[in-house]
Protein backbone atom coordinates (compact mmCIF):
# COMPACT_ATOMS: atom_id res chain seq x y z
CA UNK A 1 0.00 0.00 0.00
CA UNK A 2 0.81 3.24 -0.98
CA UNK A 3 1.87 6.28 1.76
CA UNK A 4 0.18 9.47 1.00
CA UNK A 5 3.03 12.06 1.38
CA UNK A 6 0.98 15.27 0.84
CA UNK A 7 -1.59 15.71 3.87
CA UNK A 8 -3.66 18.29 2.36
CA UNK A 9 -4.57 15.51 -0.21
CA UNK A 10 -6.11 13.04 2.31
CA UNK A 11 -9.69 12.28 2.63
CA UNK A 12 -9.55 13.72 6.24
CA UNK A 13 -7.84 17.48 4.73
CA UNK A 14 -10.98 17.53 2.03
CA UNK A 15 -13.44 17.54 5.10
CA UNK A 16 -11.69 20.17 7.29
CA UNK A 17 -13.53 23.73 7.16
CA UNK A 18 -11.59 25.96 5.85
CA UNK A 19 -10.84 28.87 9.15
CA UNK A 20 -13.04 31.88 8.79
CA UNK A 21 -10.24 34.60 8.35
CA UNK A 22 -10.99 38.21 9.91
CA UNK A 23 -10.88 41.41 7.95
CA UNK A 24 -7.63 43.29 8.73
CA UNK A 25 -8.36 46.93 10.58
CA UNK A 26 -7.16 49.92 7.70
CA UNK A 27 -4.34 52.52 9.14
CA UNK A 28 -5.23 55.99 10.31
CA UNK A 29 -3.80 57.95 8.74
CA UNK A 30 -3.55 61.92 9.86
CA UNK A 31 -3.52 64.70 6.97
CA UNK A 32 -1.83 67.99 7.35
CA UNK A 33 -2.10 70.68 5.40
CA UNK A 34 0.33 71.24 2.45
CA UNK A 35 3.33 73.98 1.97
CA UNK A 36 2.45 75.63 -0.89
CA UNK A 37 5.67 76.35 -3.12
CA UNK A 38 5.44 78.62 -5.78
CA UNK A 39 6.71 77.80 -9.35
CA UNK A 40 8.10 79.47 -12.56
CA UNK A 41 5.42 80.18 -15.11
CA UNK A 42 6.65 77.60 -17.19
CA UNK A 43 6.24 75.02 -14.12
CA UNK A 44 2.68 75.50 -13.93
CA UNK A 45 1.23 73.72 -16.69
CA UNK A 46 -0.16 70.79 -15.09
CA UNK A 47 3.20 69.07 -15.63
CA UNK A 48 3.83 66.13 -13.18
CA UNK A 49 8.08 66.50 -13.79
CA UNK A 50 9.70 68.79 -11.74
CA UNK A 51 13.88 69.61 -12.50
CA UNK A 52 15.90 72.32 -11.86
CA UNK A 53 17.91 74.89 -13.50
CA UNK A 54 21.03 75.34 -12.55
CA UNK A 55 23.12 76.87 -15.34
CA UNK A 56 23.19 78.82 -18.41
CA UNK A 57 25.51 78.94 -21.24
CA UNK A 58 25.34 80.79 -24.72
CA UNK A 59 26.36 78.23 -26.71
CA UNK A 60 25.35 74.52 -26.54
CA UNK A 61 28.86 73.12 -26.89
CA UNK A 62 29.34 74.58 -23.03
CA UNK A 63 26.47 72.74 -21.55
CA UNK A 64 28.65 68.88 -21.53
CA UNK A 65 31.91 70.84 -19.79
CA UNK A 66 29.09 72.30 -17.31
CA UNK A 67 27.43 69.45 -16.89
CA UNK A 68 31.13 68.08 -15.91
CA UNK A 69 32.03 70.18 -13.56
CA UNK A 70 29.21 69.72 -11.84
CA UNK A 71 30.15 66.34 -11.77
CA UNK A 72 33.97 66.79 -10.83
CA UNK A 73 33.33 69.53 -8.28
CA UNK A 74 29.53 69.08 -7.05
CA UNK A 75 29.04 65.15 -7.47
CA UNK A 76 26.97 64.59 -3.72
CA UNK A 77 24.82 67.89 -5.49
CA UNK A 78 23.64 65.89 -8.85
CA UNK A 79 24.23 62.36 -7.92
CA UNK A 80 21.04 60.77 -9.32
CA UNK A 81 20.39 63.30 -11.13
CA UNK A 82 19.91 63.16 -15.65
CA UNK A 83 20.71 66.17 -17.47
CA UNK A 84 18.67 67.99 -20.28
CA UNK A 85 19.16 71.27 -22.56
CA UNK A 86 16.86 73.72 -23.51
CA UNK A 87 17.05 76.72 -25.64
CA UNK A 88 15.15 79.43 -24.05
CA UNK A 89 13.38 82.41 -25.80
CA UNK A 90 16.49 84.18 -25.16
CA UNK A 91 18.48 82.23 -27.21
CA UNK A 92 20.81 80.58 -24.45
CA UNK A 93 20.87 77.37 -23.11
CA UNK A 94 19.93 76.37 -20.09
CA UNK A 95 21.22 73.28 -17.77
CA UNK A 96 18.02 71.36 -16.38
CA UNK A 97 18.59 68.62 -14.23
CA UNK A 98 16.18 66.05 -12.52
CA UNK A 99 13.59 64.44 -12.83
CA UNK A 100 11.89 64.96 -9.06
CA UNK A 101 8.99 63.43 -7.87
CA UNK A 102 7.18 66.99 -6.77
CA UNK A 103 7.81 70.70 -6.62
CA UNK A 104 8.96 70.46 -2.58
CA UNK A 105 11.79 68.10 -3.80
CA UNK A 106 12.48 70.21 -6.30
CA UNK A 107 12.93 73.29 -4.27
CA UNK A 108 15.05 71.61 -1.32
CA UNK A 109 17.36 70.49 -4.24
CA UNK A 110 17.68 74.25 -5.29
CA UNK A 111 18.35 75.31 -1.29
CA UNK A 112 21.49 72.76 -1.06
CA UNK A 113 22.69 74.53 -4.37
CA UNK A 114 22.49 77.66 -3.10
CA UNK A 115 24.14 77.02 0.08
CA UNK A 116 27.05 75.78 -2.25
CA UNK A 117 27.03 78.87 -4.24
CA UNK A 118 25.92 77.78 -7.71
CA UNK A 119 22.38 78.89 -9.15
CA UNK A 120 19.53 77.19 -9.10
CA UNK A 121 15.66 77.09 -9.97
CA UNK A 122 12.85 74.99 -9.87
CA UNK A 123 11.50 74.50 -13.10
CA UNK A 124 9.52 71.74 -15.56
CA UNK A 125 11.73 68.91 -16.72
CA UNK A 126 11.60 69.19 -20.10
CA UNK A 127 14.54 69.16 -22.89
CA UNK A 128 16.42 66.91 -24.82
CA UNK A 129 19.07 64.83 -23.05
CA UNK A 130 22.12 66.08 -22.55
């Protein structure tokens, strides 16, 4: 005769009740009221993609030795961080770097910046990559 090695497949496992299993209780959660941060024009378009500006050059052959230095001399500032180009209505090229997840991240970003001296502002990331 034949051992049945798998108990749930025994005449006496096909009889059991299955145990009633209670419904889990949901998390409180508490809401408090949002910072409101105000944008660029540009940033207010309903766009979900937040970057930063942080440099402008008149030529587009100066954005990649920007974009370098930022990464010789600023690395713990842009770590993470994907670089774009834009050419604005005035005709020079600006430095966007992100993408962040809202416009708070955005602006904290642009506040470390700052304390290091190099310019920054929130702004849509948009552009082609660098």
């Amino acid at each position: 005769m034949r051992r049945n090695r798998n108990p749930s497949r025994s005449p006496q496992a096909a009889r059991r009740p299955m145990p009633r299993l209670s419904p889990l209780p949901r998390p409180r959660t508490s809401r408090s009221p949002l910072r409101s941060v105000t944008l660029p024009p540009a940033a207010n378009d309903g766009s979900t993609r937040y970057g930063i500006e942080i440099g402008t050059v008149g030529k587009r052959d100066e954005l990649r030795p920007l974009w370098r230095e930022f990464l010789t001399n600023h690395a713990a500032l842009v770590a993470g961080l994907q670089p774009r180009r834009i050419l604005a209505p005035d005709k020079k090229w600006r430095l966007i770097a992100g993408p962040f997840a809202n416009a708070q991240d955005a602006e904290g970003a642009c506040s470390l910046f700052k304390k290091a001296d190099r310019p920054c502002a929130a702004t849509v990331y948009a552009g082609d990559a660098l």
